[in-house]
N, C-alpha and C. Protein backbone atom coordinates (compact mmCIF):
# COMPACT_ATOMS: atom_id res chain seq x y z
N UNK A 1 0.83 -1.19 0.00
CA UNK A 1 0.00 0.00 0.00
C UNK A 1 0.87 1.26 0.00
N UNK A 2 2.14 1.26 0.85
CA UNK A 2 2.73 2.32 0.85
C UNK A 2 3.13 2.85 -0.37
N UNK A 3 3.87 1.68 -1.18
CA UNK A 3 4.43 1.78 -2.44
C UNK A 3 3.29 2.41 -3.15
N UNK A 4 2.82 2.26 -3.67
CA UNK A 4 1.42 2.51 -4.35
C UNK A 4 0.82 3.99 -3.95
N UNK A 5 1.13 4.48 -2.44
CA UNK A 5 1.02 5.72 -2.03
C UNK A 5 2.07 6.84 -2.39
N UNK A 6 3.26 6.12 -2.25
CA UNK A 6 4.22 6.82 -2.99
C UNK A 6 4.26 7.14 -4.20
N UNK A 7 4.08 6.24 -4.89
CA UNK A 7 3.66 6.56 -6.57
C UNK A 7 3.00 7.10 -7.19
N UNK A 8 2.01 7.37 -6.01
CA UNK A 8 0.77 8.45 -6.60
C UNK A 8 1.12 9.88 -6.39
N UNK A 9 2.38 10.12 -5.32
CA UNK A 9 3.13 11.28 -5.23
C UNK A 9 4.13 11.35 -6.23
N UNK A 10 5.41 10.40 -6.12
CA UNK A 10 6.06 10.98 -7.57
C UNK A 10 5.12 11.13 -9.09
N UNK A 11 4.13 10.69 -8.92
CA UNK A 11 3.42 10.96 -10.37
C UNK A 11 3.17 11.92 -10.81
N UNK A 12 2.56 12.75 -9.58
CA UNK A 12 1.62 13.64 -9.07
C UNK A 12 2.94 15.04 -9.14
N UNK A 13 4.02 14.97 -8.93
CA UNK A 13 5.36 15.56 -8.76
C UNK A 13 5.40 15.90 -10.43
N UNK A 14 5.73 14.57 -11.16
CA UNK A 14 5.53 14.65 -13.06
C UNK A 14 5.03 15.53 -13.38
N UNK A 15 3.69 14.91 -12.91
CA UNK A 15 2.88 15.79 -13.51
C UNK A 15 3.00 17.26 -13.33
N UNK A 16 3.07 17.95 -12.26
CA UNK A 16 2.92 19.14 -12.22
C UNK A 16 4.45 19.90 -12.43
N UNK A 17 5.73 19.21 -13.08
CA UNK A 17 6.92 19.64 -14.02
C UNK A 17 5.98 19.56 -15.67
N UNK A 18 5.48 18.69 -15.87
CA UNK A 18 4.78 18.53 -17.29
C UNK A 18 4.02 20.07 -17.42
N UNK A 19 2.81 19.92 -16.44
CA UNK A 19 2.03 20.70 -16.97
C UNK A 19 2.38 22.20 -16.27
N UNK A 20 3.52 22.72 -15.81
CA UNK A 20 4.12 23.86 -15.97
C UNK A 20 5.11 24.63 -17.63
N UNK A 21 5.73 22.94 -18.19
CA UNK A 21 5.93 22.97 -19.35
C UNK A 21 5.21 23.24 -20.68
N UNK A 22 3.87 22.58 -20.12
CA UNK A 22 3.18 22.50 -21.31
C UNK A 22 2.19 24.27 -21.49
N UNK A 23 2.64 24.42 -20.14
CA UNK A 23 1.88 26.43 -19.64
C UNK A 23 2.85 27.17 -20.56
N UNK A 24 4.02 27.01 -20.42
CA UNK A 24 4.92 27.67 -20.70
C UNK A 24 5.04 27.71 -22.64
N UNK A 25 4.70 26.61 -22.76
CA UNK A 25 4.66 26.45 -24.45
C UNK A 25 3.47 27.06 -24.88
N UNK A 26 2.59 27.41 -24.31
CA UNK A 26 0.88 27.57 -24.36
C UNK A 26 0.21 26.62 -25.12
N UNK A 27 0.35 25.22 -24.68
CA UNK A 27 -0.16 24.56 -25.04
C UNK A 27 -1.62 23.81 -23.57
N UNK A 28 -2.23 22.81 -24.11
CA UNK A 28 -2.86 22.43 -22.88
C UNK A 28 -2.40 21.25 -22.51
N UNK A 29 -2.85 20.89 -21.05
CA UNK A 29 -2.39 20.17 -20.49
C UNK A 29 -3.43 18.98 -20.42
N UNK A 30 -3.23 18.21 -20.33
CA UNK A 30 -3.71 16.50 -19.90
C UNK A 30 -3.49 15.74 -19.15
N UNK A 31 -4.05 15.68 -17.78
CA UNK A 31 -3.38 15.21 -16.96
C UNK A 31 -3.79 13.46 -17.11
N UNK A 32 -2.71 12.61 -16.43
CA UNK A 32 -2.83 11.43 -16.72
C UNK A 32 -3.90 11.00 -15.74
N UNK A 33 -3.79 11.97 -14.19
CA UNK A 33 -4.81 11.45 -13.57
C UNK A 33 -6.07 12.76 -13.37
N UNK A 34 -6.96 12.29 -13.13
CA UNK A 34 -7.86 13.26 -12.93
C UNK A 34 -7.94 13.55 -11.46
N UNK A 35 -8.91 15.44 -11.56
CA UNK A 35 -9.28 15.29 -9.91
C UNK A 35 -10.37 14.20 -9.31
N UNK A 36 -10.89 14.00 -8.32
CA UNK A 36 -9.76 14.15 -7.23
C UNK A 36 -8.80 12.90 -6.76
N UNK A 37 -8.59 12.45 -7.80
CA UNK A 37 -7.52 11.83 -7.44
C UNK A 37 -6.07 11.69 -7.66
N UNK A 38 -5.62 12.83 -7.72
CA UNK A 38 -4.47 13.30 -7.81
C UNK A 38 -3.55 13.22 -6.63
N UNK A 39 -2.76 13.28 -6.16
CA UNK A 39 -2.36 13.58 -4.99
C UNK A 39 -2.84 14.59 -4.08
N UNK A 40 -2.25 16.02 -5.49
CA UNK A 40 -2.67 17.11 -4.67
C UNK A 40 -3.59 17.74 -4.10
N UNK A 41 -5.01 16.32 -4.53
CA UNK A 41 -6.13 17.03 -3.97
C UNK A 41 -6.35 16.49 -2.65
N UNK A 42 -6.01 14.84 -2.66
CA UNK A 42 -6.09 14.06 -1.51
C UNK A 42 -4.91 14.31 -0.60
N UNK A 43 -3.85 14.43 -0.93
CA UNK A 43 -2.86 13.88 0.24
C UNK A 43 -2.18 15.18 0.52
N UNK A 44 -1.59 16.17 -0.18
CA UNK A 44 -0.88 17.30 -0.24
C UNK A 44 -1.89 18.18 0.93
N UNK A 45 -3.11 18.65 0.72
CA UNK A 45 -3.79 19.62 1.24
C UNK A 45 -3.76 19.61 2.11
N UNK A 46 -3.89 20.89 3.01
CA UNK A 46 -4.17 21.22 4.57
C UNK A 46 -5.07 20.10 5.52
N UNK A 47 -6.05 20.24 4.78
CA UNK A 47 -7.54 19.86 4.69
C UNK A 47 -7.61 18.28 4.37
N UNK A 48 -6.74 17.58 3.90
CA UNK A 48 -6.45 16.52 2.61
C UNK A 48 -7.33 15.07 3.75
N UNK A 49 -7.71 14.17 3.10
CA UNK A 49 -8.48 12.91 3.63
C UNK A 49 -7.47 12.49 4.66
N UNK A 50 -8.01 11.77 5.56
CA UNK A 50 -6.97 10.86 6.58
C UNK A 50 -7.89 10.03 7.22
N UNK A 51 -7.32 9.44 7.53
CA UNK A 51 -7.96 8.44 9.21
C UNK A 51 -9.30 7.59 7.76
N UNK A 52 -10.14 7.51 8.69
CA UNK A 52 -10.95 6.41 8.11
C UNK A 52 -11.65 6.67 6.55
N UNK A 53 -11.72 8.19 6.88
CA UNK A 53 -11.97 8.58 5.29
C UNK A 53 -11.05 8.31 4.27
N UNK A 54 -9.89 8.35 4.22
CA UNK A 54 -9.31 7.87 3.34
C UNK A 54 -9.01 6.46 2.85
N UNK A 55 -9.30 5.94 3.99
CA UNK A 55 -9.38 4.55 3.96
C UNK A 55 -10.79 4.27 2.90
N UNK A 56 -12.14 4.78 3.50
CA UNK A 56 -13.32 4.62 2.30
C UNK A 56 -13.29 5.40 1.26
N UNK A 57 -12.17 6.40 0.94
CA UNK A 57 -12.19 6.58 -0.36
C UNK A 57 -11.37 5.83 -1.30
N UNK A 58 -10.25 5.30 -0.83
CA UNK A 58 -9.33 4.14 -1.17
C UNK A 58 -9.86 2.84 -1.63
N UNK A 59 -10.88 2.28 -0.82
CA UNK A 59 -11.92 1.34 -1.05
C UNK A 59 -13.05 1.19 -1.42
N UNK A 60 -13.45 2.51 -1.50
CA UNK A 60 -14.86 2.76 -2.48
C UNK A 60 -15.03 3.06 -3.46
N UNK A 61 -14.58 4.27 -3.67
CA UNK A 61 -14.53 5.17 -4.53
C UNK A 61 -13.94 4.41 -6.09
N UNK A 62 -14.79 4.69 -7.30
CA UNK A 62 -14.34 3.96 -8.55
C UNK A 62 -13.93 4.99 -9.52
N UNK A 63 -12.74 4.61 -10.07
CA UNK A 63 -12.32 5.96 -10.87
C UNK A 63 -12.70 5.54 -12.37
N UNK A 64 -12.81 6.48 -13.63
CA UNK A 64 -12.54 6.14 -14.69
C UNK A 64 -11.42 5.95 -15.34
N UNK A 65 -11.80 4.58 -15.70
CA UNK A 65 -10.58 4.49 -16.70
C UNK A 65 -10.76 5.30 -18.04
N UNK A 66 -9.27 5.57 -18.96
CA UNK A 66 -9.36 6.47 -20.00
C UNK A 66 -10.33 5.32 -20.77
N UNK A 67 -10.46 4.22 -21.20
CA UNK A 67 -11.23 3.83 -22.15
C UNK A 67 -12.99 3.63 -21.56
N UNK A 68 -13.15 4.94 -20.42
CA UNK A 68 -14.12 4.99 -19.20
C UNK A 68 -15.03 3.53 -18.67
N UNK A 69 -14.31 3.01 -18.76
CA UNK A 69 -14.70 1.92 -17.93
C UNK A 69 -14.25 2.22 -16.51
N UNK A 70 -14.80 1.31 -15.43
CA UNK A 70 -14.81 1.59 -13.99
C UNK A 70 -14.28 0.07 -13.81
């Protein structure tokens, strides 16, 4: 689980070198993951999920896949 927590931070790290790059070109950006499941919405924030909530959003919560399947 940790691993997997970590990875969603260096991704989340990528991403936001990418899409400062892609600002800078004026192009748009695409992120690979959507909100809110990014890091920076869950784990980074002041405010960010913990304790049991994160646990039922970890285990509940269904994301789309790009070919939007769940």
């Amino acid at each position: 689980m940790l691993t997997c927590i970590l990875f969603l931070k260096f991704l989340d790290d990528m991403e936001k070198i990418r899409e400062a790059e892609t600002e800078l070109k004026g192009e748009k950006f695409n992120p690979v993951i959507e909100k809110p499941y990014r890091w920076r919405d869950w784990g980074a924030a002041e405010d960010g999920i913990t304790g049991d909530e994160l646990i039922a959003f970890i285990n509940n919560d269904e994301t789309m896949r790009p070919d939007e399947t769940r």
